[in-house]
PDB file of N, CA and C in Angstrom:
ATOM      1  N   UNK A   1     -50.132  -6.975 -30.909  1.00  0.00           N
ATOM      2  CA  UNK A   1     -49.097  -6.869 -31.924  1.00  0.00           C
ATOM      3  C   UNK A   1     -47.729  -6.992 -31.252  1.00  0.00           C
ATOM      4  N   UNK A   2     -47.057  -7.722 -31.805  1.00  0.00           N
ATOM      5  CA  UNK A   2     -45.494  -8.055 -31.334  1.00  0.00           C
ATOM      6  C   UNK A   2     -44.869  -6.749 -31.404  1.00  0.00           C
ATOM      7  N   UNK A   3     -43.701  -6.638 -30.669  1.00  0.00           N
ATOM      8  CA  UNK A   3     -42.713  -5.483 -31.142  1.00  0.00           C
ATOM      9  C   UNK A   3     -41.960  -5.617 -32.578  1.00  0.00           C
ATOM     10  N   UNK A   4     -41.898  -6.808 -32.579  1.00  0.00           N
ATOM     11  CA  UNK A   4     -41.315  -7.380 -34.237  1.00  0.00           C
ATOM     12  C   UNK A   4     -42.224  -6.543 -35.099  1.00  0.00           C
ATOM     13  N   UNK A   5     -43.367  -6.946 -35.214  1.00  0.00           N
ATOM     14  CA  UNK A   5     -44.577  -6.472 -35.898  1.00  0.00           C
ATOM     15  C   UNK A   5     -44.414  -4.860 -35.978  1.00  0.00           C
ATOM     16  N   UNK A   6     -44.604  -4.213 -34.741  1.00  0.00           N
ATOM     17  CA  UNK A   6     -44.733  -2.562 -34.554  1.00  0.00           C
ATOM     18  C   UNK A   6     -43.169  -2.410 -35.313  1.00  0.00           C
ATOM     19  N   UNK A   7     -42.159  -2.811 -35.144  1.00  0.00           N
ATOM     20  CA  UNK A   7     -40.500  -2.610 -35.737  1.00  0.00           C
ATOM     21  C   UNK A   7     -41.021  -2.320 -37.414  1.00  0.00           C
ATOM     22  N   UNK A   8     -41.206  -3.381 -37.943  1.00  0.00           N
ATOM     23  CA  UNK A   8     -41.780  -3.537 -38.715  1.00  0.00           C
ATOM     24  C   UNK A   8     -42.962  -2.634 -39.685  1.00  0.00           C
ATOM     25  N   UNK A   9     -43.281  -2.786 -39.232  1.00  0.00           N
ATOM     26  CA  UNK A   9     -44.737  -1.662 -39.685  1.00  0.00           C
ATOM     27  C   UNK A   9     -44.548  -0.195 -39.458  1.00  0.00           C
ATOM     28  N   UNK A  10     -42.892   0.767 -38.772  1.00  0.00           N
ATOM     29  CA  UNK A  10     -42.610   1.579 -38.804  1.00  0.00           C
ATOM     30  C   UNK A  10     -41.851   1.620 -40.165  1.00  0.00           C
ATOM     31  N   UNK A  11     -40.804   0.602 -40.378  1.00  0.00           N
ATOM     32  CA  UNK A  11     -40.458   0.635 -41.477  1.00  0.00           C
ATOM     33  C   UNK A  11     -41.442   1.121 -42.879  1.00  0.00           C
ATOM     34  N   UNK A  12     -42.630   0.423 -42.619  1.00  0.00           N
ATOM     35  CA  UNK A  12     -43.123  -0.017 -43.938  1.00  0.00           C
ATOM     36  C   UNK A  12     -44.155   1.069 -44.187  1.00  0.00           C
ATOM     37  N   UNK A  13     -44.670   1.888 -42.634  1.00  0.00           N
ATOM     38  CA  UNK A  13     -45.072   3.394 -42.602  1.00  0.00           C
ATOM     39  C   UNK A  13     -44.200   4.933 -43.196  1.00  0.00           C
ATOM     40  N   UNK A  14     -43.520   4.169 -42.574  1.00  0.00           N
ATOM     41  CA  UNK A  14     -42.202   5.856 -42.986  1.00  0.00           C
ATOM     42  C   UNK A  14     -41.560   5.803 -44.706  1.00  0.00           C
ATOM     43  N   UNK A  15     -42.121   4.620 -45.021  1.00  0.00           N
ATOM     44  CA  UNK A  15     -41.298   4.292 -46.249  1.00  0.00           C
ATOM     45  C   UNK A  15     -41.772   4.161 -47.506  1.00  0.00           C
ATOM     46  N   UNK A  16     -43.142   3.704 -47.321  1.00  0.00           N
ATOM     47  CA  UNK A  16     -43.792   3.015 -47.813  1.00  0.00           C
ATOM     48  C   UNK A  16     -43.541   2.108 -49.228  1.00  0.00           C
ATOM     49  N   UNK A  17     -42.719   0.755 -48.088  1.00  0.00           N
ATOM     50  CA  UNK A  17     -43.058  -0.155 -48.797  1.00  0.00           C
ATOM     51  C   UNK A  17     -43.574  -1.499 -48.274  1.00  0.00           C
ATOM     52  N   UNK A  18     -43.403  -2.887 -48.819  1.00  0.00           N
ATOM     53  CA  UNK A  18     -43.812  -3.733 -48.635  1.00  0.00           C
ATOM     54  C   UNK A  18     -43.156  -4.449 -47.392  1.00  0.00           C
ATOM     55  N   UNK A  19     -43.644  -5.272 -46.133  1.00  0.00           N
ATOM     56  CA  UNK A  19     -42.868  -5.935 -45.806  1.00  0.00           C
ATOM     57  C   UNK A  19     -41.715  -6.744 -45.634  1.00  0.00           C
ATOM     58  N   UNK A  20     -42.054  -7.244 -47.127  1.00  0.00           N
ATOM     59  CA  UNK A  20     -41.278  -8.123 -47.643  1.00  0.00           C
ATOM     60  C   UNK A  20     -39.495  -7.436 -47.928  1.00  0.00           C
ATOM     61  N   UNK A  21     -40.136  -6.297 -48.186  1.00  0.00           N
ATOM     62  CA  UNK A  21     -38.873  -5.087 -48.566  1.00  0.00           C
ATOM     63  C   UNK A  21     -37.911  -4.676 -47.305  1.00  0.00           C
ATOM     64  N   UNK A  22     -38.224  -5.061 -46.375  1.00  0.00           N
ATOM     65  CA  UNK A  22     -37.597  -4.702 -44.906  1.00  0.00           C
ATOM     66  C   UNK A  22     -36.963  -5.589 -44.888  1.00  0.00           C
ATOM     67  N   UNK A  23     -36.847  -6.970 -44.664  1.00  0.00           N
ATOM     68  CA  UNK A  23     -36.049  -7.698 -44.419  1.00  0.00           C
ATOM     69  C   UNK A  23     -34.389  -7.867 -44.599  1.00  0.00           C
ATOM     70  N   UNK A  24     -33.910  -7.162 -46.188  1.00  0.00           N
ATOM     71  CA  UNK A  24     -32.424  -6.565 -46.479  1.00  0.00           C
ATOM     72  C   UNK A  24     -32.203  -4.981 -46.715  1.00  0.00           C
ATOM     73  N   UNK A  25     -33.332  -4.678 -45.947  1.00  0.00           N
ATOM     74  CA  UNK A  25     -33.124  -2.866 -46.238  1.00  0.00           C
ATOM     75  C   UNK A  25     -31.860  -2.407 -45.213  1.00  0.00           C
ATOM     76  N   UNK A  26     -31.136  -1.525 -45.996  1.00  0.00           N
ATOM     77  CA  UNK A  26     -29.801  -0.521 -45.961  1.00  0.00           C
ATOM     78  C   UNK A  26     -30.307   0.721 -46.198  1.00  0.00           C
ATOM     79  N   UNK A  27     -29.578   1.504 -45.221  1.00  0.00           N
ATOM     80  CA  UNK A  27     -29.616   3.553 -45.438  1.00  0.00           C
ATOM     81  C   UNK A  27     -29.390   3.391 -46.977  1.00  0.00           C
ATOM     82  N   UNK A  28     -30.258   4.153 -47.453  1.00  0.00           N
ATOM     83  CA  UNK A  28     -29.768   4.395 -48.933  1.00  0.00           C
ATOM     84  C   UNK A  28     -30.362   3.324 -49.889  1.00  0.00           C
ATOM     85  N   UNK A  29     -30.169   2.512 -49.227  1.00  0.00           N
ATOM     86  CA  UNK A  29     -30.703   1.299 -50.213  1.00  0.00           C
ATOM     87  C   UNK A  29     -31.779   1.429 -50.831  1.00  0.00           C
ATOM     88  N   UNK A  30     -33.143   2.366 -50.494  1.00  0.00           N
ATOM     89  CA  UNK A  30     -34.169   2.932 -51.293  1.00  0.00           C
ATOM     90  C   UNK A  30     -33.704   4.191 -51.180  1.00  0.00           C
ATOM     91  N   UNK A  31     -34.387   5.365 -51.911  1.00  0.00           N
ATOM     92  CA  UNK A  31     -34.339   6.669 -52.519  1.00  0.00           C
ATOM     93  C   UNK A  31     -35.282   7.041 -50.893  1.00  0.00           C
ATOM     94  N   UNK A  32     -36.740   6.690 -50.645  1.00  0.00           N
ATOM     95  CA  UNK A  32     -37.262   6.978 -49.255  1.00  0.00           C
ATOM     96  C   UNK A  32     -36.274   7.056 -47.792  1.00  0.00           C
ATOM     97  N   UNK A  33     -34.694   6.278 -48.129  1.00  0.00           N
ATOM     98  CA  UNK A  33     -34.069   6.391 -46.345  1.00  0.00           C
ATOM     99  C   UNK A  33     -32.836   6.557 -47.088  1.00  0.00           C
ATOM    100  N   UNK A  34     -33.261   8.322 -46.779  1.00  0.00           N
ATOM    101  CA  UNK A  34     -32.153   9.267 -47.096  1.00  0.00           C
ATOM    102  C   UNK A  34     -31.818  10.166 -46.166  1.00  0.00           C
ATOM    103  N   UNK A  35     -31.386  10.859 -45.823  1.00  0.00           N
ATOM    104  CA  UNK A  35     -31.085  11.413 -44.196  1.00  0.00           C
ATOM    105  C   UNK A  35     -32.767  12.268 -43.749  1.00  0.00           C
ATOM    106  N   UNK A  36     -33.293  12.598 -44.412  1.00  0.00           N
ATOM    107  CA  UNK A  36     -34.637  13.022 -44.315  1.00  0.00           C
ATOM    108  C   UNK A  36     -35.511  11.920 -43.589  1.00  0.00           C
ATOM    109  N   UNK A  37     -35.689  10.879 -44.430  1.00  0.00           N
ATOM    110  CA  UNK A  37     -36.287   9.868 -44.074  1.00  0.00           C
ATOM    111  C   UNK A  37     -35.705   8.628 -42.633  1.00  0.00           C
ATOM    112  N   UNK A  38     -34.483   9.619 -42.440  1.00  0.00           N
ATOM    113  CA  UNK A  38     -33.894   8.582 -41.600  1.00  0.00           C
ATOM    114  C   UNK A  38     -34.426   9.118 -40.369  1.00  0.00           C
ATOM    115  N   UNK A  39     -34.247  10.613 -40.219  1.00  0.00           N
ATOM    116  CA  UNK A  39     -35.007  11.256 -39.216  1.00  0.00           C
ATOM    117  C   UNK A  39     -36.506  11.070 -39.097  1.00  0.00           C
ATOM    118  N   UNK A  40     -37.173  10.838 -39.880  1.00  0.00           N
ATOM    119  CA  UNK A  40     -38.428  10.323 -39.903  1.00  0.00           C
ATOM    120  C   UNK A  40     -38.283   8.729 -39.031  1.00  0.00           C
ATOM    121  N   UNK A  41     -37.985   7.995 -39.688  1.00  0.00           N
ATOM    122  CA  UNK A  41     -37.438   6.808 -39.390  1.00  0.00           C
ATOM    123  C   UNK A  41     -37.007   6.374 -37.539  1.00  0.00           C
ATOM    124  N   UNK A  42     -36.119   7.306 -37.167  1.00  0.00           N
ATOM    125  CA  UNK A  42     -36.332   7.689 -35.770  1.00  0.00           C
ATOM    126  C   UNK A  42     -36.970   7.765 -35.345  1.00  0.00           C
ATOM    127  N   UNK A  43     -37.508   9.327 -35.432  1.00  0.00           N
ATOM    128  CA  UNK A  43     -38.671   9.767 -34.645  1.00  0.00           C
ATOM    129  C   UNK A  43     -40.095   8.559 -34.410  1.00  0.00           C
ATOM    130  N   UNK A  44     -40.205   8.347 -35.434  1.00  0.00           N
ATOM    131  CA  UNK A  44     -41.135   7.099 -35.598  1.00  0.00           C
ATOM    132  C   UNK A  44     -40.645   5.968 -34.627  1.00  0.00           C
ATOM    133  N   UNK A  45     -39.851   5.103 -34.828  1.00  0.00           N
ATOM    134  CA  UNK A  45     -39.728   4.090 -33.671  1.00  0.00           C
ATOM    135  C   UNK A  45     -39.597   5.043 -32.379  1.00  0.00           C
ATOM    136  N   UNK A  46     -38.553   6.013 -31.897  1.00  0.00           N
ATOM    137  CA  UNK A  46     -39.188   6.924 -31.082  1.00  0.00           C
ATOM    138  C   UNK A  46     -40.212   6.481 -30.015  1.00  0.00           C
ATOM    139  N   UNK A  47     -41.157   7.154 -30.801  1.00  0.00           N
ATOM    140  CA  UNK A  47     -42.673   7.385 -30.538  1.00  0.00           C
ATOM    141  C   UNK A  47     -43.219   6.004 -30.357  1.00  0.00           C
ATOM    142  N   UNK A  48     -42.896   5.144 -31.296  1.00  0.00           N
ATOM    143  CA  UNK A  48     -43.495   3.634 -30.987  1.00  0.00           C
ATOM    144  C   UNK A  48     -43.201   2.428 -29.965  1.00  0.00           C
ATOM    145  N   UNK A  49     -42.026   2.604 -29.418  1.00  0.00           N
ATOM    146  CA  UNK A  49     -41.491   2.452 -28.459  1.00  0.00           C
ATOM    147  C   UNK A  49     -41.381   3.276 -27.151  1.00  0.00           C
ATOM    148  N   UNK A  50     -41.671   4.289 -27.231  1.00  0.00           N
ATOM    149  CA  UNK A  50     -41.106   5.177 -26.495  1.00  0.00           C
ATOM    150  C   UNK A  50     -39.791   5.154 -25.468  1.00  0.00           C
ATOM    151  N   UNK A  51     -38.700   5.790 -25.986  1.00  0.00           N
ATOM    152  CA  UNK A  51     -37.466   5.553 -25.982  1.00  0.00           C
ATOM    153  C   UNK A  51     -37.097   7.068 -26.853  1.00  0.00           C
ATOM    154  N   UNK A  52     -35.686   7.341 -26.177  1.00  0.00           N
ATOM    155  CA  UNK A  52     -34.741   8.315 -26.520  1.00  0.00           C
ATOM    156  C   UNK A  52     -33.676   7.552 -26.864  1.00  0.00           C
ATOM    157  N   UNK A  53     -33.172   7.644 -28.115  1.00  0.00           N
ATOM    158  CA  UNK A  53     -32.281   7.211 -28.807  1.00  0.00           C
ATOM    159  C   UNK A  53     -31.215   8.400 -28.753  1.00  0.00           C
ATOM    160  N   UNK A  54     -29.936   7.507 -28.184  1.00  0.00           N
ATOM    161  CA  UNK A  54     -28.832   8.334 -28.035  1.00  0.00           C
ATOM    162  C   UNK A  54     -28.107   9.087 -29.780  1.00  0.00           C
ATOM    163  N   UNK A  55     -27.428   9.736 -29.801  1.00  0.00           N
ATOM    164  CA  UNK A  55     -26.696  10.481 -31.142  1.00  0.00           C
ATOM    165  C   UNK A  55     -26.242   9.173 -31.755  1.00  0.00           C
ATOM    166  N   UNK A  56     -25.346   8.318 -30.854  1.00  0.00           N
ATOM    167  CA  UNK A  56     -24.717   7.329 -31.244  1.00  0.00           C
ATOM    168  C   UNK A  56     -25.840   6.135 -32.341  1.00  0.00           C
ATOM    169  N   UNK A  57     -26.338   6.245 -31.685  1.00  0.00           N
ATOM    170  CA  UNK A  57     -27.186   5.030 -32.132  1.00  0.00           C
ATOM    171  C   UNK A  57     -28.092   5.340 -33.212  1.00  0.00           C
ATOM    172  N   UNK A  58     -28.508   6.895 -33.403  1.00  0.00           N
ATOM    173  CA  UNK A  58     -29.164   7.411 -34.415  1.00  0.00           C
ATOM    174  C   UNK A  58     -27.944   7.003 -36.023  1.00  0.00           C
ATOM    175  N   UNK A  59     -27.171   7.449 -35.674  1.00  0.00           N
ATOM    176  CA  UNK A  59     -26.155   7.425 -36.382  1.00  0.00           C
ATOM    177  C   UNK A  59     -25.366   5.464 -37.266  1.00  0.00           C
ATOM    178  N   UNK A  60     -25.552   4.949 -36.254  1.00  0.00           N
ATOM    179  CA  UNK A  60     -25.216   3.863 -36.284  1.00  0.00           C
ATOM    180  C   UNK A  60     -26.493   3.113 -36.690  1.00  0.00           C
ATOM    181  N   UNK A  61     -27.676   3.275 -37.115  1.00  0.00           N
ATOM    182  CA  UNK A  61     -28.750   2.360 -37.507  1.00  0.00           C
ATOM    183  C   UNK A  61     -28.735   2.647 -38.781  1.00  0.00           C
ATOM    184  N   UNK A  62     -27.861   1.607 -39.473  1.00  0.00           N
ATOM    185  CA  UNK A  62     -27.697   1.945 -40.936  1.00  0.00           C
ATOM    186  C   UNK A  62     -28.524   0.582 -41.951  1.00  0.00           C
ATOM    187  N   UNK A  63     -29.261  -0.326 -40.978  1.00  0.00           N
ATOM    188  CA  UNK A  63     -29.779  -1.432 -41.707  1.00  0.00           C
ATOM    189  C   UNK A  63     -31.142  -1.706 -40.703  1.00  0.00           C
ATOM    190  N   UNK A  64     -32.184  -2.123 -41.487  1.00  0.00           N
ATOM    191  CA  UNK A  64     -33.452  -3.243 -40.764  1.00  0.00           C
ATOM    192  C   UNK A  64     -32.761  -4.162 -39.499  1.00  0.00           C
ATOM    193  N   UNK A  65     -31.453  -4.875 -39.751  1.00  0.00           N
ATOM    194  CA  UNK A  65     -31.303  -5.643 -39.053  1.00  0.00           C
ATOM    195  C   UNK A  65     -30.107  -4.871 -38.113  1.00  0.00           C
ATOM    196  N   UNK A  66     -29.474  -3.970 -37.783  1.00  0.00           N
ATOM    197  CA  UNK A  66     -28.938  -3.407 -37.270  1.00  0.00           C
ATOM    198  C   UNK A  66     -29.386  -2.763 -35.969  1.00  0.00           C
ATOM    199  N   UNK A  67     -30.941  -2.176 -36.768  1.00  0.00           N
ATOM    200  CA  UNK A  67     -32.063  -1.623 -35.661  1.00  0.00           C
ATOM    201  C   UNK A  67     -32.151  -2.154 -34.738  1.00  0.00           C
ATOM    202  N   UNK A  68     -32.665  -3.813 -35.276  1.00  0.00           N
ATOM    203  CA  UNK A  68     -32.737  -4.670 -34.026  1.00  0.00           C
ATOM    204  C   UNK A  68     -31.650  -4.640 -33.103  1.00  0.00           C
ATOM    205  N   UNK A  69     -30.547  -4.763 -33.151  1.00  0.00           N
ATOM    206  CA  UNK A  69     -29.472  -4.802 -31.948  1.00  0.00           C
ATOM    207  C   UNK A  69     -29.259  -3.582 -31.267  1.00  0.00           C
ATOM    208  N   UNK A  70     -29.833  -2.533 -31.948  1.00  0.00           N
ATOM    209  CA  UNK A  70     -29.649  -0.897 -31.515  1.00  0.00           C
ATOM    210  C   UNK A  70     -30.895  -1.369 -30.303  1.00  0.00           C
ATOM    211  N   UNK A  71     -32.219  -1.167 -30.655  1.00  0.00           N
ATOM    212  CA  UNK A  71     -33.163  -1.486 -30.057  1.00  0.00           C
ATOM    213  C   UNK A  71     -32.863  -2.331 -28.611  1.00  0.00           C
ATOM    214  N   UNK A  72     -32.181  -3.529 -28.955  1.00  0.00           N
ATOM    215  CA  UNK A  72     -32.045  -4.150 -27.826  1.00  0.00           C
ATOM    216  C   UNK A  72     -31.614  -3.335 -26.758  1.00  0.00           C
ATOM    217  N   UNK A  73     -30.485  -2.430 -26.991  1.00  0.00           N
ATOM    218  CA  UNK A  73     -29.807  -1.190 -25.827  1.00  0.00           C
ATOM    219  C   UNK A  73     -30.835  -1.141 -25.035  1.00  0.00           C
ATOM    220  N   UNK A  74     -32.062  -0.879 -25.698  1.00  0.00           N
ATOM    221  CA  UNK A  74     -33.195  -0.009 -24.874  1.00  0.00           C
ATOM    222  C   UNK A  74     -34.154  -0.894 -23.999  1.00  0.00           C
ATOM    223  N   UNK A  75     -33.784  -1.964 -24.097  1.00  0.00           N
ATOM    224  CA  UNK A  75     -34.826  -3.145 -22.957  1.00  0.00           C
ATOM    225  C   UNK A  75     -35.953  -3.483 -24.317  1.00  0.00           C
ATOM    226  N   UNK A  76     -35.760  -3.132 -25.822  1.00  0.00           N
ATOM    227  CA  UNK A  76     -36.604  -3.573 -26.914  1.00  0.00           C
ATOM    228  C   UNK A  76     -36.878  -5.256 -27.676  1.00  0.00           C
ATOM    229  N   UNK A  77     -37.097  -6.277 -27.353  1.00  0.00           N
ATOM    230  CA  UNK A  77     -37.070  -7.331 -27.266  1.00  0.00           C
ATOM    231  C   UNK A  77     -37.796  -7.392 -29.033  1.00  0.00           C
ATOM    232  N   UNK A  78     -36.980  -7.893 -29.883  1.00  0.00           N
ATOM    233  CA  UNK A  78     -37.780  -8.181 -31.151  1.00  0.00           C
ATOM    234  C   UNK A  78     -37.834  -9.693 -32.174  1.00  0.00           C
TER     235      UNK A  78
END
């Protein structure tokens, strides 16, 4: 499985929705990634990556596609 894929499939675990639904997802943009779910949302890539995500960057992952460039910080290739 790609890291794209695992990126991916955290989204669509913590959230539960469709793939298809990740692609223009925003904080807030569903009722599921609400600061609750955002911490979920973390912890989850987290763990799937294994990586410590700085305050900054917790804070600053406010989109699907945002992640990705956060991610990159970490040597995360997606």
């Amino acid at each position: 499985m790609s890291n794209l894929e695992k990126y991916t499939n955290v989204f669509v675990e913590s959230f539960g929705i469709t793939k298809e639904q990740t692609e223009d997802l925003k904080y807030t943009g569903i009722p599921e990634w609400d600061s609750v779910g955002h911490m979920t949302l973390m912890a989850m890539l987290e763990d799937t990556f294994e990586i410590m995500m700085e305050t900054e960057d917790i804070i600053e992952f406010s989109s699907f596609e945002k992640g990705k460039t956060i991610l990159a910080k970490y040597g995360i290739e997606l």
